[in-house]
PDB file of N, CA and C in Angstrom:
ATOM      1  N   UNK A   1     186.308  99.711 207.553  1.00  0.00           N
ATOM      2  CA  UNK A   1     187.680 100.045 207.282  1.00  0.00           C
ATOM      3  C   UNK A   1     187.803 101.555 207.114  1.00  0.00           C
ATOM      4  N   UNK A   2     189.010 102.479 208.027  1.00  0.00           N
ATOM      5  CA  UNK A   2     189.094 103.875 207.784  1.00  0.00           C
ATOM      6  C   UNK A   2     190.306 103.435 206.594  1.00  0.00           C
ATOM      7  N   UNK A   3     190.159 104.706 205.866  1.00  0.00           N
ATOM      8  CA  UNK A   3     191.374 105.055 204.889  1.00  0.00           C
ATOM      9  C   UNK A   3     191.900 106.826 205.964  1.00  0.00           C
ATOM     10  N   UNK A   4     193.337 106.772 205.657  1.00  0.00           N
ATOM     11  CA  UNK A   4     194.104 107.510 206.347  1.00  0.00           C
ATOM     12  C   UNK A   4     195.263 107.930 205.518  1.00  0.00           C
ATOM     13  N   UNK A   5     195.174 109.106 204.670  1.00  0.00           N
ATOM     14  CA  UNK A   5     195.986 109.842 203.898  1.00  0.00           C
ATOM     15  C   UNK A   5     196.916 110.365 204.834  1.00  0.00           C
ATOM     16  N   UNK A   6     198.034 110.202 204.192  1.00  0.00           N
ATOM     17  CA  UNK A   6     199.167 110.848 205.377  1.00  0.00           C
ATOM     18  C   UNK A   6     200.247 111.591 203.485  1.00  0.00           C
ATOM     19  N   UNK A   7     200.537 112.990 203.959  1.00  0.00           N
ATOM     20  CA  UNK A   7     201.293 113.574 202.483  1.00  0.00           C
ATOM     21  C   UNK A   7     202.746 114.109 203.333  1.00  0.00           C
ATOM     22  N   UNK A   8     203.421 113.990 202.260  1.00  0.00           N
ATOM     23  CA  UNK A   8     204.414 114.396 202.547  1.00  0.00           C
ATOM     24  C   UNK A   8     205.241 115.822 202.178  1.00  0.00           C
ATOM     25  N   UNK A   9     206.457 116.566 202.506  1.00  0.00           N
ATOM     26  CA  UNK A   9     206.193 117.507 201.714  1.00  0.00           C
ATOM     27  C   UNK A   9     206.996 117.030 199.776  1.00  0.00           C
ATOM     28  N   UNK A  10     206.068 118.176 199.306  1.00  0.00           N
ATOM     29  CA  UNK A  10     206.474 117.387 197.588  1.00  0.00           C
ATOM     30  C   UNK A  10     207.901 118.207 197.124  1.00  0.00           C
ATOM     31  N   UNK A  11     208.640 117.340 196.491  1.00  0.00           N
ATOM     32  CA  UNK A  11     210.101 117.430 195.863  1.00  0.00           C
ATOM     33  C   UNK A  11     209.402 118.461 194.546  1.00  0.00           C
ATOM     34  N   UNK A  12     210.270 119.723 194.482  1.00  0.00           N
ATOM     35  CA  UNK A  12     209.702 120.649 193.476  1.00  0.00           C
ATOM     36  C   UNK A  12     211.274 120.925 192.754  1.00  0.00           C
ATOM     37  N   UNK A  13     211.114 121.375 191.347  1.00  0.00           N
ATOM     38  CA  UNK A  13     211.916 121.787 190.841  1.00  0.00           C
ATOM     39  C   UNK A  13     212.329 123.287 191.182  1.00  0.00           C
ATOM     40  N   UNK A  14     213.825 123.659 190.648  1.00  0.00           N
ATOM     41  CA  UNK A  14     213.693 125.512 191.149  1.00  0.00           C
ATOM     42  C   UNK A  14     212.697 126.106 190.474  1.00  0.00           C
ATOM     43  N   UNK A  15     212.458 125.979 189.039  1.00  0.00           N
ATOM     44  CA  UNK A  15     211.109 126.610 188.043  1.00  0.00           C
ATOM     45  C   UNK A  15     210.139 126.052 188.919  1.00  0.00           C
ATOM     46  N   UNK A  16     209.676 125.469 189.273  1.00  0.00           N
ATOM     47  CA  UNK A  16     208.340 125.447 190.305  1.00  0.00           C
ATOM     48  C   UNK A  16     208.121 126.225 191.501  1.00  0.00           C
ATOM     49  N   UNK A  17     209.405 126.291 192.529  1.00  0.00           N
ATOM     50  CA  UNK A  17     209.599 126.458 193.624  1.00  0.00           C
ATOM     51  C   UNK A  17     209.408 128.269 193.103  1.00  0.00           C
ATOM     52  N   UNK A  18     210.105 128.694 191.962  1.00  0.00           N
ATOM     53  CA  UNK A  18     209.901 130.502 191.432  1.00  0.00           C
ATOM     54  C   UNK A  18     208.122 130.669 191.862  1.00  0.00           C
ATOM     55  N   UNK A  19     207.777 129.586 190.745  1.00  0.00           N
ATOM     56  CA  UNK A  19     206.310 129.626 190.372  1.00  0.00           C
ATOM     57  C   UNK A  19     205.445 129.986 191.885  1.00  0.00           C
ATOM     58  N   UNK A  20     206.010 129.057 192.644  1.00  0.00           N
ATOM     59  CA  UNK A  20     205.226 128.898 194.303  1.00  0.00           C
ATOM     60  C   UNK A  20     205.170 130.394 194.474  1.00  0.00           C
ATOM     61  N   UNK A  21     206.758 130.857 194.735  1.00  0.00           N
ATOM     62  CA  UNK A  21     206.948 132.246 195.624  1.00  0.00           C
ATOM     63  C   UNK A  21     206.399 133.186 194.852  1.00  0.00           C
ATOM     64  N   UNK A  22     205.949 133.029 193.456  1.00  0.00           N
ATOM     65  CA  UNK A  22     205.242 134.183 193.061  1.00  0.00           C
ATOM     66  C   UNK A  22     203.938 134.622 193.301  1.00  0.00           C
ATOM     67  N   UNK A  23     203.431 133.546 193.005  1.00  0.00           N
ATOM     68  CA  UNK A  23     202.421 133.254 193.530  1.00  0.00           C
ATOM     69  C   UNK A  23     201.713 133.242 195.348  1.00  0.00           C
ATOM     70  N   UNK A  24     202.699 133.057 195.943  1.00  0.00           N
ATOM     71  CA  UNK A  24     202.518 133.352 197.618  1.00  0.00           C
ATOM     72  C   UNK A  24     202.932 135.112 197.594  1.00  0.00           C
ATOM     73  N   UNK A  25     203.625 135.724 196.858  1.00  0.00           N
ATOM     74  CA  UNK A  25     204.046 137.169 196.629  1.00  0.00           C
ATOM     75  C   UNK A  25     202.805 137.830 196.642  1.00  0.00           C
ATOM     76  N   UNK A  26     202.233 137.629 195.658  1.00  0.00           N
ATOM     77  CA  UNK A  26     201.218 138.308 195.195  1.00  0.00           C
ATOM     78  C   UNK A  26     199.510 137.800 195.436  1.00  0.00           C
ATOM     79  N   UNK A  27     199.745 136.772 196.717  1.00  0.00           N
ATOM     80  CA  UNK A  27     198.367 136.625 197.268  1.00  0.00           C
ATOM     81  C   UNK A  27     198.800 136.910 199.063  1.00  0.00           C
ATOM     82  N   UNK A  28     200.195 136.765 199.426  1.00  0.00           N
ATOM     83  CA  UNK A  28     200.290 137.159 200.518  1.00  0.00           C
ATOM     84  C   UNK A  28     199.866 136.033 201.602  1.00  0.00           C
ATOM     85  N   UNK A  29     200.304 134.959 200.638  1.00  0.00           N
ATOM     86  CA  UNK A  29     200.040 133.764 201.789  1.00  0.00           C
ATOM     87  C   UNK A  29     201.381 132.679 201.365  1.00  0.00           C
ATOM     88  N   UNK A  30     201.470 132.274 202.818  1.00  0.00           N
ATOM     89  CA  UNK A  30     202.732 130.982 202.350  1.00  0.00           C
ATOM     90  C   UNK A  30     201.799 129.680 201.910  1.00  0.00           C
ATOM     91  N   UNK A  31     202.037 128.881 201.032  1.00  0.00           N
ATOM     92  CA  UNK A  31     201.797 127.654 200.528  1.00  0.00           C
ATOM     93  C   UNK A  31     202.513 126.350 200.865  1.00  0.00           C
ATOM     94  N   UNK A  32     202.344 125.709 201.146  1.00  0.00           N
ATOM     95  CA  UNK A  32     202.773 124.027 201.418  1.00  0.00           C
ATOM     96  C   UNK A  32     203.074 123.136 200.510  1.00  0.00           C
ATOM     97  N   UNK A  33     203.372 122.445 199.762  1.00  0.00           N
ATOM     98  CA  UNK A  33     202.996 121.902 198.613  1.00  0.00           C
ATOM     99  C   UNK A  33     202.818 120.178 199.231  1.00  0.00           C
ATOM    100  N   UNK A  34     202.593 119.904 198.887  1.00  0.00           N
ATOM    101  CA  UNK A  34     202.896 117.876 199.480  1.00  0.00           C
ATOM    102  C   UNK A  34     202.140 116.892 198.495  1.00  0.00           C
ATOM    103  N   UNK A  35     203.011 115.717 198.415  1.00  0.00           N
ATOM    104  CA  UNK A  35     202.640 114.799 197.518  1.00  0.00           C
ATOM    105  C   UNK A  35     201.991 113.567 198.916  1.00  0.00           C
ATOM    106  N   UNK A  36     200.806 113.101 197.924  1.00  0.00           N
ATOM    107  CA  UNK A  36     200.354 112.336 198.322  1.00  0.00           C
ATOM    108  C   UNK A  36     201.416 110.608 198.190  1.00  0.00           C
ATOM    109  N   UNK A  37     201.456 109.811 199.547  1.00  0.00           N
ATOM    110  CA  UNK A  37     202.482 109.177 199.322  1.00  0.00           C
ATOM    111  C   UNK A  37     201.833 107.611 198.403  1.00  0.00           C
ATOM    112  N   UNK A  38     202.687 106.630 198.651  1.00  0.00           N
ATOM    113  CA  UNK A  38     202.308 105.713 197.920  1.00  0.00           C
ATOM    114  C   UNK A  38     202.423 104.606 198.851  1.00  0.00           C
ATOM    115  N   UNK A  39     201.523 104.014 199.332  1.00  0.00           N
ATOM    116  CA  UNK A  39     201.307 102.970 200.262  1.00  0.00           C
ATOM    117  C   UNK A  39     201.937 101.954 200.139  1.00  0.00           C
ATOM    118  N   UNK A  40     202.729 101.255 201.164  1.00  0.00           N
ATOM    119  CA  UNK A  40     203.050  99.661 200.856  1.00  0.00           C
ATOM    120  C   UNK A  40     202.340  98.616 200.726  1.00  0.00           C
ATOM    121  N   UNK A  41     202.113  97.612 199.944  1.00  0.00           N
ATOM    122  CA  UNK A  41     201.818  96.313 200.090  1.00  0.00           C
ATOM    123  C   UNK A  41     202.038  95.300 200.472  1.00  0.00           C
ATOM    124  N   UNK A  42     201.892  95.342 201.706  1.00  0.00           N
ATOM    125  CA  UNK A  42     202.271  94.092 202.462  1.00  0.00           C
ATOM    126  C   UNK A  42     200.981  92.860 202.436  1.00  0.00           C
ATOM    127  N   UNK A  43     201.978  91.958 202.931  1.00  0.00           N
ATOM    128  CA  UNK A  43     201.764  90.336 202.593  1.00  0.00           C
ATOM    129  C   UNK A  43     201.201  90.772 204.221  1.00  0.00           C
ATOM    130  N   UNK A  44     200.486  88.905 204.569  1.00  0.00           N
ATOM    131  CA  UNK A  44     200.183  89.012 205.967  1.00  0.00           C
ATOM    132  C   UNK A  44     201.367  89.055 206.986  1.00  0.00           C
ATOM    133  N   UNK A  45     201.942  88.481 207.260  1.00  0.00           N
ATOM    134  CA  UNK A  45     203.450  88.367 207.556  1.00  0.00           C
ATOM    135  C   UNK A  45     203.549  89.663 208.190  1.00  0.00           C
ATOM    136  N   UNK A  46     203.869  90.793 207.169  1.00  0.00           N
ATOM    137  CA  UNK A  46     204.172  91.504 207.552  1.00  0.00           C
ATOM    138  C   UNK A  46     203.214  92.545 208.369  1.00  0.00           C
ATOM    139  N   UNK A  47     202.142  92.524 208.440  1.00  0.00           N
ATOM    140  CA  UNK A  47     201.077  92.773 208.744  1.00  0.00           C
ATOM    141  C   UNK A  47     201.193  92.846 210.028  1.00  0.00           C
ATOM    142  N   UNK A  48     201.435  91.558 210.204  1.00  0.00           N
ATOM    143  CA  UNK A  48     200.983  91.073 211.638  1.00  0.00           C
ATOM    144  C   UNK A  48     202.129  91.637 212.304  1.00  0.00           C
ATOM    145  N   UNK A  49     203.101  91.644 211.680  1.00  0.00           N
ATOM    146  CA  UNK A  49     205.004  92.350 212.447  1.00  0.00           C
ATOM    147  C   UNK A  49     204.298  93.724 212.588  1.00  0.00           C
ATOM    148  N   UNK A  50     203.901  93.990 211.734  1.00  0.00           N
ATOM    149  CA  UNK A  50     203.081  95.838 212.287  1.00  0.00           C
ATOM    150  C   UNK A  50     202.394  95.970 212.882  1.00  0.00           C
ATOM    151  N   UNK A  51     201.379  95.288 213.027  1.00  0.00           N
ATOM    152  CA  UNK A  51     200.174  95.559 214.314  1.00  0.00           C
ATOM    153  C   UNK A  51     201.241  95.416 215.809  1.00  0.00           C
ATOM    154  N   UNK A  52     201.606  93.892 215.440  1.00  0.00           N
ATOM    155  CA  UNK A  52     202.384  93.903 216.703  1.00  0.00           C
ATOM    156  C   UNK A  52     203.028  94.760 217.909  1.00  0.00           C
ATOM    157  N   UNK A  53     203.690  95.004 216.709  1.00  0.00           N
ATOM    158  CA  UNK A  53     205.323  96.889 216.926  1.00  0.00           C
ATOM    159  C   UNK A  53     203.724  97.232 217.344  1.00  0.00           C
ATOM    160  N   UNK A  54     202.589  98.099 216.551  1.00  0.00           N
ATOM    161  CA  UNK A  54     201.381  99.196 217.164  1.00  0.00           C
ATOM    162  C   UNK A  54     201.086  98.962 218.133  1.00  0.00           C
ATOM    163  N   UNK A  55     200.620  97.130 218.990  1.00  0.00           N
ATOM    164  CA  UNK A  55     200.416  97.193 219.842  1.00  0.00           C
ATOM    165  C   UNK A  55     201.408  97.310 221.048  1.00  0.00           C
ATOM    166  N   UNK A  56     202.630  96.966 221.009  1.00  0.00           N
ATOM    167  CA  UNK A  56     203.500  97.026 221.680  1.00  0.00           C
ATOM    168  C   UNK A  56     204.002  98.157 222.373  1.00  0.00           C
ATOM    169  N   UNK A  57     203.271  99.533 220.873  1.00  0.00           N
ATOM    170  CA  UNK A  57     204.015 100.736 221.181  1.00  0.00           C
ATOM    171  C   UNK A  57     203.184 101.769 221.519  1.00  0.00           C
ATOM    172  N   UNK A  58     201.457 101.569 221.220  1.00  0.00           N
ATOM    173  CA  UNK A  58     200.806 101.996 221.747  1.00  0.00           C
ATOM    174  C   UNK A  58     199.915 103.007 221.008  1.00  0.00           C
ATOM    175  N   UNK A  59     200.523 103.184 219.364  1.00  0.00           N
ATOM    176  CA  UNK A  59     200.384 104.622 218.595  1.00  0.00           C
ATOM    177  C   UNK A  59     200.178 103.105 217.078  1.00  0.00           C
ATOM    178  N   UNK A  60     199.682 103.913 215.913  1.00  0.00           N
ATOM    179  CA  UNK A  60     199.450 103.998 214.311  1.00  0.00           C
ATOM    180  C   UNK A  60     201.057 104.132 213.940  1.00  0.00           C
ATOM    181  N   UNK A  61     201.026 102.473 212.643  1.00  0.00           N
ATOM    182  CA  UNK A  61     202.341 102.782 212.018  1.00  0.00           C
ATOM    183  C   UNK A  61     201.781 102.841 210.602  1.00  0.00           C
ATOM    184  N   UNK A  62     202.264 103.487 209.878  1.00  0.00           N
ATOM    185  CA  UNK A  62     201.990 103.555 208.312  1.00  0.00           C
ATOM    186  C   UNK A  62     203.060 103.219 207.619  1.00  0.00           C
ATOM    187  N   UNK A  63     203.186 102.229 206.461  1.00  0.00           N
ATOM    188  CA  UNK A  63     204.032 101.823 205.263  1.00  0.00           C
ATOM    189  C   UNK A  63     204.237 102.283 204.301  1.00  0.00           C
ATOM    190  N   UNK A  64     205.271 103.166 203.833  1.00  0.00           N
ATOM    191  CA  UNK A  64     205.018 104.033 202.513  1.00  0.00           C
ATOM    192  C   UNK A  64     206.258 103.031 201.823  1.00  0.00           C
ATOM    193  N   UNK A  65     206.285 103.368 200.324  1.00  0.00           N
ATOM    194  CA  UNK A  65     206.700 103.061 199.558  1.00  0.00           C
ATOM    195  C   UNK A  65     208.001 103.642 199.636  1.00  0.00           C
ATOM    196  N   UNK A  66     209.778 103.065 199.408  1.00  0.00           N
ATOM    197  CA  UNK A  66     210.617 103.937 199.690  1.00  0.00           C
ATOM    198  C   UNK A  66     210.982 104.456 198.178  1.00  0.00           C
TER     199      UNK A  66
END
């Protein structure tokens, strides 16, 4: 079995978002921030509706949590 982290970018407050740009200011690099997401739990059912759609479509689907 592979595990396959997929992040998104992370929801920051404005006091954070200061914190970022000061910090990218004074090292002279842009930063990214991203939250790691939260996987769905699917039943078999649904499982199988996803492989399906993958094989049908040819590409990797991933389930995140909404």
């Amino acid at each position: 079995m592979r595990t396959m982290v997929c992040m998104g970018y992370a929801s920051l407050s404005k006091g954070d978002i200061e914190k970022v740009k000061t910090v990218e200011k004074e090292m002279g690099v842009t930063l990214l921030a991203y939250e790691v997401p939260t996987y769905s739990k699917l039943g078999d059912d649904d499982m199988k509706k996803i492989k399906d759609l993958e094989k049908d479509l040819g590409l990797s689907l991933v389930a995140y949590e909404v």
